[in-house]
C-alpha atoms as a PDB file:
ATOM      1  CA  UNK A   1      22.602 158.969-104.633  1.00  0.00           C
ATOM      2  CA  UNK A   2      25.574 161.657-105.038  1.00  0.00           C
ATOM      3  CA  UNK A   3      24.439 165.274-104.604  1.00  0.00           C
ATOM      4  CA  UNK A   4      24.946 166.785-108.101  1.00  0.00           C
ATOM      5  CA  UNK A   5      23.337 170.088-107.297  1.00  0.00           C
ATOM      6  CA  UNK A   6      26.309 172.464-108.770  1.00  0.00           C
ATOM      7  CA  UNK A   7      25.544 170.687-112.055  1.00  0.00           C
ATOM      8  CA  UNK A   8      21.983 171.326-112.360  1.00  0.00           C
ATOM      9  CA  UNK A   9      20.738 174.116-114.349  1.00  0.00           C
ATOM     10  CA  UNK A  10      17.375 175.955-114.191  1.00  0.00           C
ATOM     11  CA  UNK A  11      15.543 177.800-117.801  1.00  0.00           C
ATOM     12  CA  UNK A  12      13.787 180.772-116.265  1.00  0.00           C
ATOM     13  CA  UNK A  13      11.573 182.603-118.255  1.00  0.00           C
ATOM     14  CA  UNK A  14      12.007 186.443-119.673  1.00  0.00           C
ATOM     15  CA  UNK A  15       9.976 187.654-117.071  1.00  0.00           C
ATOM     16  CA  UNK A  16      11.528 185.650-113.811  1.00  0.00           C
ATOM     17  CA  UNK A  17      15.103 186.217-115.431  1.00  0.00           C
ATOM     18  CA  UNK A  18      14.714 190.325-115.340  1.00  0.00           C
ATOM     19  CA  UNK A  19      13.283 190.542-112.020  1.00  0.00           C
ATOM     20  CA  UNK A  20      15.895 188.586-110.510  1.00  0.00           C
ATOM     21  CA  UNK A  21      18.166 190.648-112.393  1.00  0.00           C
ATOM     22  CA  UNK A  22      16.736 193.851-111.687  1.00  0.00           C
ATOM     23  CA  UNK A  23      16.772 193.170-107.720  1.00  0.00           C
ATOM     24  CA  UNK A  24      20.538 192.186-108.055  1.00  0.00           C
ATOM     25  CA  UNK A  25      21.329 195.406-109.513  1.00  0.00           C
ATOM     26  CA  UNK A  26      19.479 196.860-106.980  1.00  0.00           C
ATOM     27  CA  UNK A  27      21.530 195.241-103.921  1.00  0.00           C
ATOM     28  CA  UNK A  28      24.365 195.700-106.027  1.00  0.00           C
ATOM     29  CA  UNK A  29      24.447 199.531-106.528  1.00  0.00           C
ATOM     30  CA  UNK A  30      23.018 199.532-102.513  1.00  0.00           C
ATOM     31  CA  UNK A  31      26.179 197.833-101.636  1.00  0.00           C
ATOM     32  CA  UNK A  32      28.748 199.875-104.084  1.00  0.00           C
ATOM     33  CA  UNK A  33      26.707 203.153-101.941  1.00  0.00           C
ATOM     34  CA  UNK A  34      28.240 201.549 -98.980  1.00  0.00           C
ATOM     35  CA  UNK A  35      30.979 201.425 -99.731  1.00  0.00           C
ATOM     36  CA  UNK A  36      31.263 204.825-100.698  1.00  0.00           C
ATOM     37  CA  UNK A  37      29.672 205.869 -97.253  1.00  0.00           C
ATOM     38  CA  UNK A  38      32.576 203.562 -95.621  1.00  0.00           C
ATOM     39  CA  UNK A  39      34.974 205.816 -97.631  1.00  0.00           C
ATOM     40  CA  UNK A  40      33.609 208.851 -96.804  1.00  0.00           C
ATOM     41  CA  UNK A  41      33.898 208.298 -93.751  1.00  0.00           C
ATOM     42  CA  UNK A  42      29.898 208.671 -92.452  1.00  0.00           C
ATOM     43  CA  UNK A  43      28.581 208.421 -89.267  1.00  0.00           C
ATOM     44  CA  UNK A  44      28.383 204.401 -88.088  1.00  0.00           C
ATOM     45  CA  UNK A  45      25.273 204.061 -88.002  1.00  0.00           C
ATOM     46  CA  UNK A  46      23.918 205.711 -91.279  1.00  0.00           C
ATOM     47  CA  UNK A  47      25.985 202.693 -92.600  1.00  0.00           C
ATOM     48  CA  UNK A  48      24.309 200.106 -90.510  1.00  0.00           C
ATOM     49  CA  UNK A  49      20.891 201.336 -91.662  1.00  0.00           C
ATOM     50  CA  UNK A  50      22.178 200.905 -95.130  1.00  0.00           C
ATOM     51  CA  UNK A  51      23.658 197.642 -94.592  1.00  0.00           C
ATOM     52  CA  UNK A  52      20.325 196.734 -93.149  1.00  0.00           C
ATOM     53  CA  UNK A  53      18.251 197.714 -96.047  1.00  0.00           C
ATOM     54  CA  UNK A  54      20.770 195.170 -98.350  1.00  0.00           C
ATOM     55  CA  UNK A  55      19.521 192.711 -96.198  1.00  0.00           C
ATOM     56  CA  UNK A  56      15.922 193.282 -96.531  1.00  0.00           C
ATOM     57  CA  UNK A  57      16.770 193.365-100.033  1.00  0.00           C
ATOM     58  CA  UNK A  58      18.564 190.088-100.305  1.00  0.00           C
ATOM     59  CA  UNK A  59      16.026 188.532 -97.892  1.00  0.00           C
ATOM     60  CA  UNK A  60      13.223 189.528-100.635  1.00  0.00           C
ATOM     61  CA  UNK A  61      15.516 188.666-103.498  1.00  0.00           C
ATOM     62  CA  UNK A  62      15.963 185.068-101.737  1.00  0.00           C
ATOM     63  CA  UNK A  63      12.197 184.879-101.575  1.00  0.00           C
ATOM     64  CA  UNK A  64      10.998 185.332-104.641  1.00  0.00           C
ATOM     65  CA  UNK A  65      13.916 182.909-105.821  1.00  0.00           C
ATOM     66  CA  UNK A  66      12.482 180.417-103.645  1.00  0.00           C
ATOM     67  CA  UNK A  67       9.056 180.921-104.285  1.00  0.00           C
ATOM     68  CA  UNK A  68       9.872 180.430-107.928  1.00  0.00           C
ATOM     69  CA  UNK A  69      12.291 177.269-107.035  1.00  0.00           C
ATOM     70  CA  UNK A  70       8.595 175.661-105.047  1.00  0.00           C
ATOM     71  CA  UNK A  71       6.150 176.265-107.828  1.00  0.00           C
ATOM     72  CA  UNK A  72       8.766 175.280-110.884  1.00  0.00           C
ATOM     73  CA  UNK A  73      11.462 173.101-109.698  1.00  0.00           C
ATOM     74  CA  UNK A  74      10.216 171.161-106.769  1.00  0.00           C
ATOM     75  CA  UNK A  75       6.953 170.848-108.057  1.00  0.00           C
ATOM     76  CA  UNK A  76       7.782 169.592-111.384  1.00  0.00           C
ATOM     77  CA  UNK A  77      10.216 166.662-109.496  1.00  0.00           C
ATOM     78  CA  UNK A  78       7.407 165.986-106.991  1.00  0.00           C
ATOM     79  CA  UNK A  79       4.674 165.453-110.111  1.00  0.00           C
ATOM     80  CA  UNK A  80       7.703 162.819-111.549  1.00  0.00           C
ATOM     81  CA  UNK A  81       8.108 161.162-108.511  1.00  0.00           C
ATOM     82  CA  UNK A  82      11.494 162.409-107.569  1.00  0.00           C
ATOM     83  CA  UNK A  83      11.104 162.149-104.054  1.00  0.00           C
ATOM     84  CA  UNK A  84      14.907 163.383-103.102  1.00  0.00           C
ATOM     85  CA  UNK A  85      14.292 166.959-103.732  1.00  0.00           C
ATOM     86  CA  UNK A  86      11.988 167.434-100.902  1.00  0.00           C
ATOM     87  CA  UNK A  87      15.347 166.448 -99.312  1.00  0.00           C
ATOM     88  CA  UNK A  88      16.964 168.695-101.309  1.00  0.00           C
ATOM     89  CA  UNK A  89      14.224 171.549-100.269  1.00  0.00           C
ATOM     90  CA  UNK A  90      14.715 170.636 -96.519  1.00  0.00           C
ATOM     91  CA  UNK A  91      18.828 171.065 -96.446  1.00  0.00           C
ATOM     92  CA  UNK A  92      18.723 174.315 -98.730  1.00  0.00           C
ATOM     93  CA  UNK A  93      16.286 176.329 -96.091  1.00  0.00           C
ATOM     94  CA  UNK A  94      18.564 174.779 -93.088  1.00  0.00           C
ATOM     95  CA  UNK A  95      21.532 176.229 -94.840  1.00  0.00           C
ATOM     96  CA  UNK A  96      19.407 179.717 -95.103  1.00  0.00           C
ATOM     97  CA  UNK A  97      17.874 179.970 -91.732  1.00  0.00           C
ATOM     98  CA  UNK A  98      21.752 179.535 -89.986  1.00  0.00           C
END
């Protein structure tokens, strides 16, 4: 069966759609504050603790996006038998834990 992952599409509810949202506005201004700090020219590694913070941030973003993939997506394909996305599941976290 041919992957066709970049064609799927996911509804997300009001609720799931702003937090995602919110958090990505979040990392967003985090990073454009980095950037500013690179241009400033601050100390090394006051940047690196800010760079560090986005990734705590896009760790818990990628969480919660998961968590809500598991209980909607997966489950929903498990309860109609669609037995690939377990598959699916299984290559996505290899491709996050690299």
């Amino acid at each position: 069966m041919e992957n066709q992952c970049c064609h799927k599409t996911k509804e997300r509810s009001e609720a799931e759609y702003k937090s995602l949202i919110n958090r990505l506005n979040r990392i967003e201004g985090q990073v454009r504050g980095i950037r500013g700090m690179v241009e400033r020219d601050v100390y090394c590694t006051d940047i690196l603790i800010q760079v560090s913070a986005v990734n705590a941030a896009l760790n818990a973003f990628n969480k919660e996006l998961l968590e809500n993939h598991i209980r909607s997506c997966v489950a929903r394909d498990m309860r109609e038998g669609k037995e690939e996305t377990i598959e699916e599941l299984i290559m996505t976290l290899q491709k996050m834990m690299k």
